[in-house]
PDB file of N, CA and C in Angstrom:
ATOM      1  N   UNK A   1     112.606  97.928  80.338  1.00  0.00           N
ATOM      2  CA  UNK A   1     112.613  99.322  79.973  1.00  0.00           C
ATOM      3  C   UNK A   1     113.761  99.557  78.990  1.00  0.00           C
ATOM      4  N   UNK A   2     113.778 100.243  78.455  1.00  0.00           N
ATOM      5  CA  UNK A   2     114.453 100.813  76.707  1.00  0.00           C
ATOM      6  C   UNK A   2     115.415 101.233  77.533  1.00  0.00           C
ATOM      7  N   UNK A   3     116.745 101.557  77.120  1.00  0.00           N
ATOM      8  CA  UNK A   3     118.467 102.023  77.517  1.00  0.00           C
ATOM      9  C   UNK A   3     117.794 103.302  77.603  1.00  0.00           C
ATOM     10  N   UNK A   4     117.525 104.141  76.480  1.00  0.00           N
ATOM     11  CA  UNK A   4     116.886 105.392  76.386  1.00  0.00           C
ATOM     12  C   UNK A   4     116.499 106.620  77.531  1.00  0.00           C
ATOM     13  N   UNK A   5     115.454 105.532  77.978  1.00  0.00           N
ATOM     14  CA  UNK A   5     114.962 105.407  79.983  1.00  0.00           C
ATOM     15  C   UNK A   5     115.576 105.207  80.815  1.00  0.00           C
ATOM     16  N   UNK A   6     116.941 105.002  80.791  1.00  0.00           N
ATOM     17  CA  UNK A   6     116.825 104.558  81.910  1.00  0.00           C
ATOM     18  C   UNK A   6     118.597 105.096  82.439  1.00  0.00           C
ATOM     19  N   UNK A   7     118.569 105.553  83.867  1.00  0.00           N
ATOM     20  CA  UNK A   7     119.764 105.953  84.021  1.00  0.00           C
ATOM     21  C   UNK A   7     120.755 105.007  84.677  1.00  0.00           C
ATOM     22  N   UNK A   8     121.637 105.517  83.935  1.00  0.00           N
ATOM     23  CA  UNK A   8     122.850 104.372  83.872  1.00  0.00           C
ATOM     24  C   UNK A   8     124.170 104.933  84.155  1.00  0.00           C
ATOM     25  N   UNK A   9     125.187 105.961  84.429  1.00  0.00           N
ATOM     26  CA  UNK A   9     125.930 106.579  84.221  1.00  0.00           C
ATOM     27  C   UNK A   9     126.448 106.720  86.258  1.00  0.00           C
ATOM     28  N   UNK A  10     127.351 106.753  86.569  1.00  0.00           N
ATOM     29  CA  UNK A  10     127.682 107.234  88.004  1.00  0.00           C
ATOM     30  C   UNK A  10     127.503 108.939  87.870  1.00  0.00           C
ATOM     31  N   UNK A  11     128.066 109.074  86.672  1.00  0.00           N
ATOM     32  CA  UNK A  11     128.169 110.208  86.390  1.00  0.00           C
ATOM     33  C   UNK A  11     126.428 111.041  87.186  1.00  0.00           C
ATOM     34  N   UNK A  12     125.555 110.479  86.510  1.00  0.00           N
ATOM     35  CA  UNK A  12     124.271 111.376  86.535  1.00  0.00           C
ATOM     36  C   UNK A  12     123.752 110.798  87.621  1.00  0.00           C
ATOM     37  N   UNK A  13     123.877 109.203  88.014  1.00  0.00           N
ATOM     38  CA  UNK A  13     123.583 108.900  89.624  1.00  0.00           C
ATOM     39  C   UNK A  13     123.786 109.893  90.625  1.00  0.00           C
ATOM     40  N   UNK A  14     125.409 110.362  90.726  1.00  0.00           N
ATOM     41  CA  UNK A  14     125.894 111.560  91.392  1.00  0.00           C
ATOM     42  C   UNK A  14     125.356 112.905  91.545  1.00  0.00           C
ATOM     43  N   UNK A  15     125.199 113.420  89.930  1.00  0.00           N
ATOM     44  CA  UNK A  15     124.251 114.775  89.895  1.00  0.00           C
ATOM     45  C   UNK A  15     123.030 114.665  90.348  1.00  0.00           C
ATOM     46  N   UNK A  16     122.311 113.464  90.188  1.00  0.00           N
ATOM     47  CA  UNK A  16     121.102 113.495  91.062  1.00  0.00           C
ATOM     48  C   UNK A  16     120.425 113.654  92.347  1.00  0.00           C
ATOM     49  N   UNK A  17     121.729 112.843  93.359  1.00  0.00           N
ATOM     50  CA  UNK A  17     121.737 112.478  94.542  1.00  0.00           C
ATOM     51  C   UNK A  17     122.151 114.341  95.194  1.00  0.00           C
ATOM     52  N   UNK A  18     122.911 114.734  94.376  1.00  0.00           N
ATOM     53  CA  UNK A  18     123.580 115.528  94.515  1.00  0.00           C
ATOM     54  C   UNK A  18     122.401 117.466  94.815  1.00  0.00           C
ATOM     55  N   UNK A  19     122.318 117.274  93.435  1.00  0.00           N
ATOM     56  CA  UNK A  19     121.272 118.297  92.745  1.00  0.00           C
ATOM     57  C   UNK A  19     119.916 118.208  93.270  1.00  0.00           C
ATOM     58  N   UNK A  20     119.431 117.231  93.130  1.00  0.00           N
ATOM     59  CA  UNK A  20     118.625 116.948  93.222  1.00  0.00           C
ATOM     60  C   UNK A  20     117.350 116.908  94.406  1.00  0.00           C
ATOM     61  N   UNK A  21     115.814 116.900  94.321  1.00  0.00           N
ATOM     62  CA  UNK A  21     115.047 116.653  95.440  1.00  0.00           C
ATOM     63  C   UNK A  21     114.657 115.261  96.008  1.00  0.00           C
ATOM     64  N   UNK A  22     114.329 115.054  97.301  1.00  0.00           N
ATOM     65  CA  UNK A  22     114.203 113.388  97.418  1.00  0.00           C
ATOM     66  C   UNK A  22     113.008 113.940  98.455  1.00  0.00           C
ATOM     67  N   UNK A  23     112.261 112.214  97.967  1.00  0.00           N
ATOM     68  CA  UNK A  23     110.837 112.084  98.870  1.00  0.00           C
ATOM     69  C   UNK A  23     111.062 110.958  99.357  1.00  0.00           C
ATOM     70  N   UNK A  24     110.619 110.816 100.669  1.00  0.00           N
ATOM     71  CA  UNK A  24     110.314 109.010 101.533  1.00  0.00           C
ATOM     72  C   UNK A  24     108.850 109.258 101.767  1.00  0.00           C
ATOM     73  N   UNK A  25     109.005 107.623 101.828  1.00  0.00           N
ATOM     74  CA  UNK A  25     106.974 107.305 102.155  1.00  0.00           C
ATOM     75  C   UNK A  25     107.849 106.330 103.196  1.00  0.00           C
ATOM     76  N   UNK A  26     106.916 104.718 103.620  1.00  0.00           N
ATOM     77  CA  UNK A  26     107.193 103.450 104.432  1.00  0.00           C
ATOM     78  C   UNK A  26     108.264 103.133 103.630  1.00  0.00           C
ATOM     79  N   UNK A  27     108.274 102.765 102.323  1.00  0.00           N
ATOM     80  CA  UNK A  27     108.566 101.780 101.177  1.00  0.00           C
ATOM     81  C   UNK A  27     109.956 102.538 100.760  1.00  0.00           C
ATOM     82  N   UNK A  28     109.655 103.358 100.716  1.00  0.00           N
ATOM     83  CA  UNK A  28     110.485 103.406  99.230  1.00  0.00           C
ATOM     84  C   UNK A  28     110.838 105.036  99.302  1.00  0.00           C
ATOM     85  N   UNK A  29     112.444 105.586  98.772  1.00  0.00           N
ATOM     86  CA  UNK A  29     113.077 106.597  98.591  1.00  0.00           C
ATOM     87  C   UNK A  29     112.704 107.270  97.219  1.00  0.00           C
ATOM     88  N   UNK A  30     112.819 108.219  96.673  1.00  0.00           N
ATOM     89  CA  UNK A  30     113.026 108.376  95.855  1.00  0.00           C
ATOM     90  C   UNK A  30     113.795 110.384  95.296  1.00  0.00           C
ATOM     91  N   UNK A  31     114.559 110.604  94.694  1.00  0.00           N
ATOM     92  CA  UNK A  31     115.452 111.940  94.587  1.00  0.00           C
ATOM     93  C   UNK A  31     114.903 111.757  92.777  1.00  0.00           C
ATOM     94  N   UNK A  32     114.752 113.657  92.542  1.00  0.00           N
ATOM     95  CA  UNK A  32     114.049 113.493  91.190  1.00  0.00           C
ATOM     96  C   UNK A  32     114.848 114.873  91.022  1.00  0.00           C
ATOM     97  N   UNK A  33     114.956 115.154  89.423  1.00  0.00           N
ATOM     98  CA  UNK A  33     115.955 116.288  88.856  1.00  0.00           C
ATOM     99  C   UNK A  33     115.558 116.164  87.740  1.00  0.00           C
ATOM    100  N   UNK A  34     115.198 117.757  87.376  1.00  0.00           N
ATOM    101  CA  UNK A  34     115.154 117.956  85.732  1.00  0.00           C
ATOM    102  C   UNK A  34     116.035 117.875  85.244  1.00  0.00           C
ATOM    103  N   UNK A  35     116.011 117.194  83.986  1.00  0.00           N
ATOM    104  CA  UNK A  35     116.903 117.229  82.905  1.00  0.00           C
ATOM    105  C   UNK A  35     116.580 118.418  81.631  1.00  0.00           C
ATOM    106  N   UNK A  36     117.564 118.380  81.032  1.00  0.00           N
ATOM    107  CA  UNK A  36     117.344 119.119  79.370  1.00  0.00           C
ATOM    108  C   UNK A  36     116.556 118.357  78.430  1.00  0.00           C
ATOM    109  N   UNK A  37     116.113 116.852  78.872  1.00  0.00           N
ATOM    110  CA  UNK A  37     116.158 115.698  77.653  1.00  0.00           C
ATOM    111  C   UNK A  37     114.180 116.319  77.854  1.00  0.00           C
ATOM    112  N   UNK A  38     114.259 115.408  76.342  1.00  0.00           N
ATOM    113  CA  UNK A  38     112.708 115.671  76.050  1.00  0.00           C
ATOM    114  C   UNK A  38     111.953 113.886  76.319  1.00  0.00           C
ATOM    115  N   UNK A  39     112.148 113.276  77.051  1.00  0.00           N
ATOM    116  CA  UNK A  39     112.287 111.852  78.267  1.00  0.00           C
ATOM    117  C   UNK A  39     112.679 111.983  79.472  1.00  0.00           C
ATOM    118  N   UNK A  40     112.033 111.275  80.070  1.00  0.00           N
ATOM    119  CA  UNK A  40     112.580 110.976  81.459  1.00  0.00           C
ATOM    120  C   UNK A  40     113.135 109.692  81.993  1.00  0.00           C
ATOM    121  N   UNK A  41     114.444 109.896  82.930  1.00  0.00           N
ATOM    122  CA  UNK A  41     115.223 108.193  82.854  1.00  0.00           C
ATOM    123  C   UNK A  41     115.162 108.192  84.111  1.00  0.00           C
ATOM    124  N   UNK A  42     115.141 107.047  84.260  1.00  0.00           N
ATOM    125  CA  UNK A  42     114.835 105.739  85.725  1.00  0.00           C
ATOM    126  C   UNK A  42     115.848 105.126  86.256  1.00  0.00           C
ATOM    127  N   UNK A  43     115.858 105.829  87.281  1.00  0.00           N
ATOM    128  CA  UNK A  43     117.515 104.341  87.625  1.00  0.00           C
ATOM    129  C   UNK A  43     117.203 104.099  89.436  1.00  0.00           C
ATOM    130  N   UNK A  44     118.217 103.007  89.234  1.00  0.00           N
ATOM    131  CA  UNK A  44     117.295 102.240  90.813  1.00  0.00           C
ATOM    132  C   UNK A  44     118.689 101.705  91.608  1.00  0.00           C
ATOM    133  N   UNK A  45     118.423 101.786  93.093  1.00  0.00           N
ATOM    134  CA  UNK A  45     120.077 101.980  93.657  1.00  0.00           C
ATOM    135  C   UNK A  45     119.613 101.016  95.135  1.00  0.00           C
ATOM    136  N   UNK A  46     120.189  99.781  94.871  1.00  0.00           N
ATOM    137  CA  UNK A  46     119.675  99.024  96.259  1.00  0.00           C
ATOM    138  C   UNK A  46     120.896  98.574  96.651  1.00  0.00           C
ATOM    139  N   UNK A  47     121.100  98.864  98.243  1.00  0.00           N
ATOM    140  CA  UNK A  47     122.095  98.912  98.267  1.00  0.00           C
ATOM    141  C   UNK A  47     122.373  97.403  98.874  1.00  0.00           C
ATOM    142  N   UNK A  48     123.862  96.802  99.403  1.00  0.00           N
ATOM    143  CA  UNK A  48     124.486  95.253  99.567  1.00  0.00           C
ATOM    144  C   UNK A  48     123.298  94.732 101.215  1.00  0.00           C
ATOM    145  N   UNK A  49     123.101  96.403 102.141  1.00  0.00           N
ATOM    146  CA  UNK A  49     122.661  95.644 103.078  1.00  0.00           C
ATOM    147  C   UNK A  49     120.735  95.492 102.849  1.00  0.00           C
ATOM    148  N   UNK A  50     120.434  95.923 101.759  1.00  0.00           N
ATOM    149  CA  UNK A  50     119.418  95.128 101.199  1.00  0.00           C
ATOM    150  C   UNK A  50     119.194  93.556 101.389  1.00  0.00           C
ATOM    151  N   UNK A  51     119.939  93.210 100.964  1.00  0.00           N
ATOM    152  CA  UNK A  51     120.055  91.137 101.515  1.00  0.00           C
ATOM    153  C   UNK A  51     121.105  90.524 100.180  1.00  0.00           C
ATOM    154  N   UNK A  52     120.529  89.468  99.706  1.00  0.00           N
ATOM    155  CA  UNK A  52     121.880  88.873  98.525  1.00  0.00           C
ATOM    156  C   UNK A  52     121.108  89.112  97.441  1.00  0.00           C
ATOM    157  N   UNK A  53     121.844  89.182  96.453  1.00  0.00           N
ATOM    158  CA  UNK A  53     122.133  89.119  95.004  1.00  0.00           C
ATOM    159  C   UNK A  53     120.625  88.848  94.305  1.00  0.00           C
ATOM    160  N   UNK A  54     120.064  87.578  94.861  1.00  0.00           N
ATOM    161  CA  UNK A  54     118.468  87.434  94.652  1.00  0.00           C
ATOM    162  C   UNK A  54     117.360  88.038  94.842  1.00  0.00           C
ATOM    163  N   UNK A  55     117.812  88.440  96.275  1.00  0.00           N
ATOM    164  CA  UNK A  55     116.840  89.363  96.853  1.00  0.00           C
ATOM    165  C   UNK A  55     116.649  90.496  96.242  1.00  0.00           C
ATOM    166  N   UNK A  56     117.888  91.380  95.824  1.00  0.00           N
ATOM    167  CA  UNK A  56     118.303  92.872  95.525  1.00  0.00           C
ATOM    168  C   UNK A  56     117.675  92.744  93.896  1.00  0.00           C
ATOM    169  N   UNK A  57     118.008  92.040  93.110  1.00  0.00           N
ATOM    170  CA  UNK A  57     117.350  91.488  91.517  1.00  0.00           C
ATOM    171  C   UNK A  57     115.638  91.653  91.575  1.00  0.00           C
ATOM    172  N   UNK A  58     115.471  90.890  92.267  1.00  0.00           N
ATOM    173  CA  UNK A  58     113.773  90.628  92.400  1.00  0.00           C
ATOM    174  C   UNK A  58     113.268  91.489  92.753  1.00  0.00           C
ATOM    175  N   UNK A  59     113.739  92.328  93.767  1.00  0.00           N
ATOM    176  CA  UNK A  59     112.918  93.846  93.749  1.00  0.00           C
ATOM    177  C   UNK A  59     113.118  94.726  92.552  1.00  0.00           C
ATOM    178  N   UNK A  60     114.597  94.668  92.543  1.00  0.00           N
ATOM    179  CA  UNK A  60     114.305  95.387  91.243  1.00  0.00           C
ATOM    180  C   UNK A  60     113.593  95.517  89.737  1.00  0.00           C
ATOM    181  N   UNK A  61     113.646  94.166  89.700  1.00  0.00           N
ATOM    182  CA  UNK A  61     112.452  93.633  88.664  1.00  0.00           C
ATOM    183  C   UNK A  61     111.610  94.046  88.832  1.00  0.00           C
ATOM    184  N   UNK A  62     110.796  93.725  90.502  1.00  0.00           N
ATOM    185  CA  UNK A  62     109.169  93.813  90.471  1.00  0.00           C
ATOM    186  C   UNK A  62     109.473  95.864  90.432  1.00  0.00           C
ATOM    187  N   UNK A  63     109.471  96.508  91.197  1.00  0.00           N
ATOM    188  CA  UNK A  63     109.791  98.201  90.766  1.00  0.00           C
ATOM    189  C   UNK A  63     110.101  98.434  89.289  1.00  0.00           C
ATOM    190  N   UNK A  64     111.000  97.819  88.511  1.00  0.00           N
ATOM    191  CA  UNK A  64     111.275  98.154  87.083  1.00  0.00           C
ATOM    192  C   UNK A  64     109.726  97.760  86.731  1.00  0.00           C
ATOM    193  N   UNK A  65     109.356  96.468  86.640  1.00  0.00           N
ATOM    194  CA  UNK A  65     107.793  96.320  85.466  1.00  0.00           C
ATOM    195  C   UNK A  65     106.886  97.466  86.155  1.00  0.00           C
ATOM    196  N   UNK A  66     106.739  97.678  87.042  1.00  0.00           N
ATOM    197  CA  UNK A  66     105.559  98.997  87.773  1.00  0.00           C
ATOM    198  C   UNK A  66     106.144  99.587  86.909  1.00  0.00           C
ATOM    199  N   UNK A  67     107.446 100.643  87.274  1.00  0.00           N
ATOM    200  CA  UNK A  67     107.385 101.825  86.000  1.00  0.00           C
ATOM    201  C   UNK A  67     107.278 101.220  84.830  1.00  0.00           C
ATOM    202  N   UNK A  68     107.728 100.478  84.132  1.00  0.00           N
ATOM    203  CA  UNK A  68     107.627 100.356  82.933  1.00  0.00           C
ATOM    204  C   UNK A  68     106.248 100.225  82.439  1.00  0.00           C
ATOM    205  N   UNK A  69     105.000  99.939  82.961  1.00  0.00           N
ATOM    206  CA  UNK A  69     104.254  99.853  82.716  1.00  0.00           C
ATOM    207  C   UNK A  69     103.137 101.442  82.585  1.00  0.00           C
ATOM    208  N   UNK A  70     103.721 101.891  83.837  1.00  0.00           N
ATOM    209  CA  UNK A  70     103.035 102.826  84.072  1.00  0.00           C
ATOM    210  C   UNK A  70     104.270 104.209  83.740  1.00  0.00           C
ATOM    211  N   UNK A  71     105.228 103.904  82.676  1.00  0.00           N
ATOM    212  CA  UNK A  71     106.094 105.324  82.225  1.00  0.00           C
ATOM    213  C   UNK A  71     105.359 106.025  81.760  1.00  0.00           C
ATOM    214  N   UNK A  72     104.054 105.948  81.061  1.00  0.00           N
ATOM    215  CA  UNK A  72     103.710 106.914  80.531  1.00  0.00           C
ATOM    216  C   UNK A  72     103.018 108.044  81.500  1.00  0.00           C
ATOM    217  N   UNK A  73     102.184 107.573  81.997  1.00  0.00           N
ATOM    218  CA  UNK A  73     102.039 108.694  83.360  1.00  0.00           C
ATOM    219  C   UNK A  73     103.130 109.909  84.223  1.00  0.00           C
ATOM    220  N   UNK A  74     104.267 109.300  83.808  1.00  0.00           N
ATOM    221  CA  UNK A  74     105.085 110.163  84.268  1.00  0.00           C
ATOM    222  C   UNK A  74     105.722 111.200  82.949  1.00  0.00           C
ATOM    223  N   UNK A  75     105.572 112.404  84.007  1.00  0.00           N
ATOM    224  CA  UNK A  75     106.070 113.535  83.401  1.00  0.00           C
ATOM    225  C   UNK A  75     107.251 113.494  82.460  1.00  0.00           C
ATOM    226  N   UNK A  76     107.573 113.946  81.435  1.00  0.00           N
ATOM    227  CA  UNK A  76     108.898 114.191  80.537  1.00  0.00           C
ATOM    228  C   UNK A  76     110.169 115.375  81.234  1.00  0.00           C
ATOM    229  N   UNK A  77     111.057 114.982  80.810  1.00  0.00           N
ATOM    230  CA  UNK A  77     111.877 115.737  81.423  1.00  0.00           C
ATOM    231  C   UNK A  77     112.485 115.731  83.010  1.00  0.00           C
ATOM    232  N   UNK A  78     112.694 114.732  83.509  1.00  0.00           N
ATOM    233  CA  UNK A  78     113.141 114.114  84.875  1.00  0.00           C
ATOM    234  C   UNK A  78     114.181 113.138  84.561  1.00  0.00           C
ATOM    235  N   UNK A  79     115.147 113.403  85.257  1.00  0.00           N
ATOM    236  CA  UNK A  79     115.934 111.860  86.530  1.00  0.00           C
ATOM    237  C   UNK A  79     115.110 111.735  87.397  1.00  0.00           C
ATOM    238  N   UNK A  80     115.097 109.979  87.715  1.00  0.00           N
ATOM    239  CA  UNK A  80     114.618 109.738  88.554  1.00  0.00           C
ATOM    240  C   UNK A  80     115.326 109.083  89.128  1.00  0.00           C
ATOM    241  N   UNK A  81     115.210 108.091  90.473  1.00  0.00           N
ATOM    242  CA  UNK A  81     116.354 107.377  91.092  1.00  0.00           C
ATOM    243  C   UNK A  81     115.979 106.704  92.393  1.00  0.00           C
ATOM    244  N   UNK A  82     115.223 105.823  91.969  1.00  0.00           N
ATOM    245  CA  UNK A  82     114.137 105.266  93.298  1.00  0.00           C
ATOM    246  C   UNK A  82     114.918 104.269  94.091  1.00  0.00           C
ATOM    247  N   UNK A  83     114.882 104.429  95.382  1.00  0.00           N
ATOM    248  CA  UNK A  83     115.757 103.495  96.601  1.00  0.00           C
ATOM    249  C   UNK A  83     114.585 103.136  97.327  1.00  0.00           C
ATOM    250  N   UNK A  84     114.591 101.419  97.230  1.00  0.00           N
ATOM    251  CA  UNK A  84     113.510 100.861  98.302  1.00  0.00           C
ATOM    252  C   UNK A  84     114.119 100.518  99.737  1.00  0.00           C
ATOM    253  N   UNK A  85     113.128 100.488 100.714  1.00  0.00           N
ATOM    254  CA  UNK A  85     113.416 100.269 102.072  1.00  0.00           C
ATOM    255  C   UNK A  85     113.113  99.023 102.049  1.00  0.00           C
ATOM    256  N   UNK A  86     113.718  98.050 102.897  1.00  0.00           N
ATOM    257  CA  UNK A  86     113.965  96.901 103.274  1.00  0.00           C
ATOM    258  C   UNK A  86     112.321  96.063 103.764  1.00  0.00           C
ATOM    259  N   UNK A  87     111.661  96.620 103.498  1.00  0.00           N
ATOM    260  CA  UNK A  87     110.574  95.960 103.971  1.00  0.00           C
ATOM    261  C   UNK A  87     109.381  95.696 102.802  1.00  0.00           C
ATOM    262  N   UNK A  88     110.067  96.292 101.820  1.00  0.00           N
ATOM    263  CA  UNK A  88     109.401  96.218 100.240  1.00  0.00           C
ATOM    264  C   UNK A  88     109.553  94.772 100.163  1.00  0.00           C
ATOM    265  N   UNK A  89     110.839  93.441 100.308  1.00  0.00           N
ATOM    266  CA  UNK A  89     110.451  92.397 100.447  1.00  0.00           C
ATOM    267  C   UNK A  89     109.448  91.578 100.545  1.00  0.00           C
ATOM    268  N   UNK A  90     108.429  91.949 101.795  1.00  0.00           N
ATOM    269  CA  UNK A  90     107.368  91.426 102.370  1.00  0.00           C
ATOM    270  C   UNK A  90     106.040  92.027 101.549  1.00  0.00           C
ATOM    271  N   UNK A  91     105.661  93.125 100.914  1.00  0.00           N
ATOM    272  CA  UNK A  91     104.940  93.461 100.659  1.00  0.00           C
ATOM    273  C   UNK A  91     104.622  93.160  99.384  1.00  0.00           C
ATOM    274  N   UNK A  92     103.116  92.875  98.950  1.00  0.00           N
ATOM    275  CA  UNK A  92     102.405  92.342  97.778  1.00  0.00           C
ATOM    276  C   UNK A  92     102.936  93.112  96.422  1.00  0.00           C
ATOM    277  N   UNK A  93     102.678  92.693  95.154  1.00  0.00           N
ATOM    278  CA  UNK A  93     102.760  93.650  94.241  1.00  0.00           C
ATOM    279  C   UNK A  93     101.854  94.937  94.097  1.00  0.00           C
ATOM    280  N   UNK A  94     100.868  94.599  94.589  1.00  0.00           N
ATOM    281  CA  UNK A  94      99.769  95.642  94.703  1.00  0.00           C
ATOM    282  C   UNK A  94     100.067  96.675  95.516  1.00  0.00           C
ATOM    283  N   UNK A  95     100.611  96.339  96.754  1.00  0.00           N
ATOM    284  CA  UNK A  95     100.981  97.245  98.028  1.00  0.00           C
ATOM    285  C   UNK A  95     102.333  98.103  97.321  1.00  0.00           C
ATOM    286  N   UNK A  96     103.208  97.308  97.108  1.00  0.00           N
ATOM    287  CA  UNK A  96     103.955  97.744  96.016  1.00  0.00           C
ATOM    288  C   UNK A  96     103.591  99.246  94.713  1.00  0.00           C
ATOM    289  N   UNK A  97     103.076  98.793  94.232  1.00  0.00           N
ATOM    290  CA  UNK A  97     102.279  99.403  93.169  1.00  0.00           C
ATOM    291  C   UNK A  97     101.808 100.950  93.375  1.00  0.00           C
ATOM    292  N   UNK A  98     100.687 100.735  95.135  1.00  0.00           N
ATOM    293  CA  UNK A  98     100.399 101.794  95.173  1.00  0.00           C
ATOM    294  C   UNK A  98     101.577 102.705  96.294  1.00  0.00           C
ATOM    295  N   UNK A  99     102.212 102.368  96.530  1.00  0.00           N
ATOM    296  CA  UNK A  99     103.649 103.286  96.999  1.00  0.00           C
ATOM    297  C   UNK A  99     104.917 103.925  96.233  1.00  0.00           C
ATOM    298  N   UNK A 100     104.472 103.107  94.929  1.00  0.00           N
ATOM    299  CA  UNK A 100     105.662 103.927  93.888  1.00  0.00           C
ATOM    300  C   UNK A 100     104.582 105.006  93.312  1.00  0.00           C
ATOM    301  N   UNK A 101     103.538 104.517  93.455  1.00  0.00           N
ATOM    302  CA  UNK A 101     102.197 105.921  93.145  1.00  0.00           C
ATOM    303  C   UNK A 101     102.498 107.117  93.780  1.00  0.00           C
ATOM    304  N   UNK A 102     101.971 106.476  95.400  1.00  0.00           N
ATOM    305  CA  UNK A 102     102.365 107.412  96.161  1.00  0.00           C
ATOM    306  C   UNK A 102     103.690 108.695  95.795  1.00  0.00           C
ATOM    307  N   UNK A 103     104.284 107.986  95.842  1.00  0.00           N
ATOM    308  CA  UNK A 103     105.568 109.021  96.015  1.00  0.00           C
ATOM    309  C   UNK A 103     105.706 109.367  94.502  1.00  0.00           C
ATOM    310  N   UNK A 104     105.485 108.705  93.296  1.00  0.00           N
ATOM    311  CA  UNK A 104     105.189 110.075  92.753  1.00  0.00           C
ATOM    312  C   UNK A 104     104.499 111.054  92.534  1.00  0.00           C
ATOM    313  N   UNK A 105     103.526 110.548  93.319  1.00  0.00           N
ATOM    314  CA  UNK A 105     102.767 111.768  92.989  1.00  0.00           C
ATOM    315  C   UNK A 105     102.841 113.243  94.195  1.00  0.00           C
ATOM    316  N   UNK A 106     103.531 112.386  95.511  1.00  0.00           N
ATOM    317  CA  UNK A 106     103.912 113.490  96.192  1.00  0.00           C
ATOM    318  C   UNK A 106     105.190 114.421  95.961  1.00  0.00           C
ATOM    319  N   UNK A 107     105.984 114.041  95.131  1.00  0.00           N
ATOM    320  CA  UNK A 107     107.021 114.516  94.061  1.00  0.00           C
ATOM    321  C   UNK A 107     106.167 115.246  92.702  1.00  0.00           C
ATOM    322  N   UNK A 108     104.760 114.993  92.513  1.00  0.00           N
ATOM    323  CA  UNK A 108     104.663 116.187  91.216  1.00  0.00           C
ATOM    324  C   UNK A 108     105.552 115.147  90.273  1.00  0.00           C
ATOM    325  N   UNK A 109     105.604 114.291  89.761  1.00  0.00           N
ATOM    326  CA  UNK A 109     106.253 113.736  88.445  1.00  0.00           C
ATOM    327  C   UNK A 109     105.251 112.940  88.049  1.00  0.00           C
ATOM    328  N   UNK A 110     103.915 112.790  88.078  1.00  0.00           N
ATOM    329  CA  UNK A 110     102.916 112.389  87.618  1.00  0.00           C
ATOM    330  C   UNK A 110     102.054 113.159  86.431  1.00  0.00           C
ATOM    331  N   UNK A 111     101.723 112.531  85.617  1.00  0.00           N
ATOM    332  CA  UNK A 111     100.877 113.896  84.846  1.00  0.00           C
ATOM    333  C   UNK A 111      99.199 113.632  85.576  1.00  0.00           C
ATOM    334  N   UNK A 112      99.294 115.066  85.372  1.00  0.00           N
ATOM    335  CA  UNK A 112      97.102 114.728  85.478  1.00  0.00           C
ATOM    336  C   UNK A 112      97.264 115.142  86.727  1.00  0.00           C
TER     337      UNK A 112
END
């Protein structure tokens, strides 16, 4: 995903967590906040008792290519800030796939 997309800052991590609304499904967290920007940025927060260094990477990978693939579906004008639950490990890319669906679309940051 492009720098552009994607949130990076403690600064706006904070205002998000902060400001912001959050949804849970099984899988996966996620806290969402309008921005002023005419884009919407992505940032992803797993935390140490996730497992090691490998583990915490590889999810994030497999969650980064889902959005990245599917950014365009999502609405303009959002932070986003997705936290997976510990059991995203075990589960397929597909199963995967349709739980970052899920929750956005029970968050309204989906278009259509």
């Amino acid at each position: 995903m492009e720098k552009e997309y994607r949130l990076r800052s403690n600064k706006d991590f904070k205002t998000v967590y902060n400001k912001g609304k959050s949804y849970w499904n099984r899988n996966l967290g996620i806290y969402v906040l309008k921005n002023n920007l005419q884009r919407s940025r992505i940032g992803f927060s797993i935390t140490k008792k996730f497992g090691n260094s490998v583990t915490r990477n590889r999810t994030r990978r497999r969650i980064s290519e889902i959005c990245r693939q599917n950014f365009n579906n999502i609405r303009e004008g959002y932070d986003i800030i997705i936290i997976p639950r510990k059991n995203v490990i075990d589960i397929t890319h597909t199963q995967l796939k349709g739980s970052i669906f899920h929750i956005f679309k029970i968050s309204r940051i989906l278009k259509g």
